[in-house]
C-alpha atoms as a PDB file:
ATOM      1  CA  UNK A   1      35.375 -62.438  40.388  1.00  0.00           C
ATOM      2  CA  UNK A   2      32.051 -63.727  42.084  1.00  0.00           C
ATOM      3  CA  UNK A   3      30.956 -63.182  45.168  1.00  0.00           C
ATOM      4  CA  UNK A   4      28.671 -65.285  47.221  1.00  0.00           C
ATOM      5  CA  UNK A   5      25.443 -63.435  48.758  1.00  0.00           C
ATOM      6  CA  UNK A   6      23.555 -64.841  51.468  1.00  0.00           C
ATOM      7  CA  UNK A   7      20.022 -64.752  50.304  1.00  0.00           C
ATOM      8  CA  UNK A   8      19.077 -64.104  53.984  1.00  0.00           C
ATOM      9  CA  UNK A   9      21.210 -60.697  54.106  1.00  0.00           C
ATOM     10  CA  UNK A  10      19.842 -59.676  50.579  1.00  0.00           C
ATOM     11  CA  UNK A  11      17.453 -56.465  50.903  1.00  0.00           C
ATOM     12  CA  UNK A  12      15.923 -53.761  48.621  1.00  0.00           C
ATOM     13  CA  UNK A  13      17.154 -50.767  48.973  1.00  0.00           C
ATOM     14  CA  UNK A  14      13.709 -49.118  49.112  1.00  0.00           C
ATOM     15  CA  UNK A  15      13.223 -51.354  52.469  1.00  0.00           C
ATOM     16  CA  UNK A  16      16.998 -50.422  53.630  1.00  0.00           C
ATOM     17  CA  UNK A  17      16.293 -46.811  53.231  1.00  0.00           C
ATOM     18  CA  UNK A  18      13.012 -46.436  54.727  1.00  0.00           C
ATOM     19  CA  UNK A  19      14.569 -48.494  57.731  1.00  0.00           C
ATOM     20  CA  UNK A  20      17.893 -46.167  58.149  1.00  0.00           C
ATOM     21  CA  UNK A  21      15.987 -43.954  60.605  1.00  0.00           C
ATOM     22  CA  UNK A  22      15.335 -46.919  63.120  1.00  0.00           C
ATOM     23  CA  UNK A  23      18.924 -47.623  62.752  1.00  0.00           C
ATOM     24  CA  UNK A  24      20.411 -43.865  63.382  1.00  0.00           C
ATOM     25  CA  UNK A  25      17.778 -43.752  66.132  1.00  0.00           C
ATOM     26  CA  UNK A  26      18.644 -47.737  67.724  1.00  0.00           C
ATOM     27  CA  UNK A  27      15.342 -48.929  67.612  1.00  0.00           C
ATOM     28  CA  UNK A  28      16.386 -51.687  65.598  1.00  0.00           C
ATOM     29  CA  UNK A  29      17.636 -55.128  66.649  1.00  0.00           C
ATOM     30  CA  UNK A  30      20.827 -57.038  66.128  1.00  0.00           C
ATOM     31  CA  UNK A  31      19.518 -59.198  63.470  1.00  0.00           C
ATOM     32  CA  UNK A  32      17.588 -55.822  61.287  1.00  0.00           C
ATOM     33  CA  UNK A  33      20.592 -54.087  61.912  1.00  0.00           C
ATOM     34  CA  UNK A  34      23.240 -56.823  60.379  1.00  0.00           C
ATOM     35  CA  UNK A  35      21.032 -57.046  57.620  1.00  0.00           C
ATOM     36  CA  UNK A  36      21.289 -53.597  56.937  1.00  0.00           C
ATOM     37  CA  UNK A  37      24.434 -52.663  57.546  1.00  0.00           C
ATOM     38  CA  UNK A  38      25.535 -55.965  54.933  1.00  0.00           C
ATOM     39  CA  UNK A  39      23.304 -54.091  52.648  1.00  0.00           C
ATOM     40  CA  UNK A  40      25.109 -50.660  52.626  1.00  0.00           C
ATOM     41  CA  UNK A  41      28.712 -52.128  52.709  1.00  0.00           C
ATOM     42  CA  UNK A  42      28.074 -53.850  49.161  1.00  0.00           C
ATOM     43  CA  UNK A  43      25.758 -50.876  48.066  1.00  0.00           C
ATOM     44  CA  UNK A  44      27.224 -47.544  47.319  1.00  0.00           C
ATOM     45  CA  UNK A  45      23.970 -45.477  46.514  1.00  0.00           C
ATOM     46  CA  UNK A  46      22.259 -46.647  50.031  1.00  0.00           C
ATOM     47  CA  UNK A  47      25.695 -46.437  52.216  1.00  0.00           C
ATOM     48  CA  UNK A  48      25.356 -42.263  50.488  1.00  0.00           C
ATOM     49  CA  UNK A  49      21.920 -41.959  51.494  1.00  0.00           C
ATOM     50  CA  UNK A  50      22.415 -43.516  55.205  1.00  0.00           C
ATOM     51  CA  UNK A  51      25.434 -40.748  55.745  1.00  0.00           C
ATOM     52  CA  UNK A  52      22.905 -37.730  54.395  1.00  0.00           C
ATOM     53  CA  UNK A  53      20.125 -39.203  56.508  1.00  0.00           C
ATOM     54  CA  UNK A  54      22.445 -39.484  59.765  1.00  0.00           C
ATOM     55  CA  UNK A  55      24.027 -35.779  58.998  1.00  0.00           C
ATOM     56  CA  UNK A  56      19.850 -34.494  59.095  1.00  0.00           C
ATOM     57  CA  UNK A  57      19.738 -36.156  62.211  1.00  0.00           C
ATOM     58  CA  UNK A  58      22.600 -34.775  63.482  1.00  0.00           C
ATOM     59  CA  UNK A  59      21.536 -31.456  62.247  1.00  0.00           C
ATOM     60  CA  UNK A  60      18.079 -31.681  64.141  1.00  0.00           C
ATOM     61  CA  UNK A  61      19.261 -32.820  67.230  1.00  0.00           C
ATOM     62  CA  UNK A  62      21.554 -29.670  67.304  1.00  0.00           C
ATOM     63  CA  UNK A  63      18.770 -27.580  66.127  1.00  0.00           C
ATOM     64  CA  UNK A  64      16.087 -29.077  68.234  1.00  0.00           C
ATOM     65  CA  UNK A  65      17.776 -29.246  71.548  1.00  0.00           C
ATOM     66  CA  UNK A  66      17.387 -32.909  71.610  1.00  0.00           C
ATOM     67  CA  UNK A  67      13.693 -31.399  71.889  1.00  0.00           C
ATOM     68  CA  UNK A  68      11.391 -35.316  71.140  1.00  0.00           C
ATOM     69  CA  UNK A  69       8.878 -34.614  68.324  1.00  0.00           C
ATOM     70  CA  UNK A  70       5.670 -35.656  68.758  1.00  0.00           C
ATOM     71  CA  UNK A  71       4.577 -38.845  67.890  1.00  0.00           C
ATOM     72  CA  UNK A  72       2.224 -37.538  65.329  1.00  0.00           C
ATOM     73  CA  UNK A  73       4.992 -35.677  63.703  1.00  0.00           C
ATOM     74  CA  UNK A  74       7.108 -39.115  63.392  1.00  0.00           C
ATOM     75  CA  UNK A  75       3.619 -41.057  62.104  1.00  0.00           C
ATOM     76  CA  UNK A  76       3.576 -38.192  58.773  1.00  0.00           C
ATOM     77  CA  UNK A  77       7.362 -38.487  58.332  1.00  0.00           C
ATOM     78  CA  UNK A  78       7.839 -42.058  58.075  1.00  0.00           C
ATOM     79  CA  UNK A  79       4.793 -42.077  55.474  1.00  0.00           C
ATOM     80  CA  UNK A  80       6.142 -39.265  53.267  1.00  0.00           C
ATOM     81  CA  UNK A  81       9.382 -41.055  53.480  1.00  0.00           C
ATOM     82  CA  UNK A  82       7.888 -44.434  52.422  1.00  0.00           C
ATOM     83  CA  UNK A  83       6.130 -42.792  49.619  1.00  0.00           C
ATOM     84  CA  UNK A  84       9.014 -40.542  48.717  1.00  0.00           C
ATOM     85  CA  UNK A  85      11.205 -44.041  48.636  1.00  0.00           C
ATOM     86  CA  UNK A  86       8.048 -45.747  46.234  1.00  0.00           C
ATOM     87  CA  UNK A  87       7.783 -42.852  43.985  1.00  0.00           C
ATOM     88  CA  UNK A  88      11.778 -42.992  43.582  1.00  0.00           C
ATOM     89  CA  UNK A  89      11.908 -46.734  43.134  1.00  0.00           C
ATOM     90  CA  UNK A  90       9.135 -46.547  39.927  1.00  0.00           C
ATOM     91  CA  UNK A  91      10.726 -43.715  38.672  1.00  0.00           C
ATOM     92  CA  UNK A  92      14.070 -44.762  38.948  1.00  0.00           C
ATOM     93  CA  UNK A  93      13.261 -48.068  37.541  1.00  0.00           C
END
C-alpha cells in the first residue's frame, strides 16, 4: 500500500533530532512543531530517540531543581549534539 507524503512535512532525521530539544523545551512554533511531530509518527528510530531525549530532560529537571543552565552551557550542548547527530548520519550512512 502507498502512502502519500507531503513534501512540505518531509524532514531528515538529523534536522528532527537536533530540533527535539526546542520541542521538549516549547520554544518551537506550531508550524516546526507539526512538522516534527509528522516526522516521528511515520519514523520509528526518531519517535525512540525523542522519548530518551524527553526522559534526560525529565531526569535533569528532577536533578537540577528546575535550576536554568547557563546560556553558555546550552551554546556547547546544542553544538556537540549537532556534531554528535553529523558524525552519526556519515557513519550510519
Amino acid at each position: 500500500m502507498s502512502v502519500e507524503r507531503d513534501p512540505d512535512m518531509e524532514l531528515d532525521c538529523t534536522a528532527v533530532l537536533a530540533d527535539v530539544w526546542l520541542m521538549l523545551d516549547g520554544e518551537c512554533d506550531d508550524a516546526t512543531r507539526a512538522r516534527l511531530q509528522h516526522h516521528m509518527d511515520h519514523c520509528s528510530p526518531c519517535i525512540e530517540a525523542y522519548g530518551i531525549e524527553e526522559k534526560i530532560k525529565s531526569l535533569l529537571s528532577r536533578k537540577c531543581g528546575g535550576d536554568k543552565a547557563p546560556d553558555s552551557l546550552r551554546d556547547r550542548l546544542t553544538f556537540e549534539i549537532h556534531k554528535s547527530m553529523r558524525v552519526y548520519k556519515v557513519e550510519g550512512e
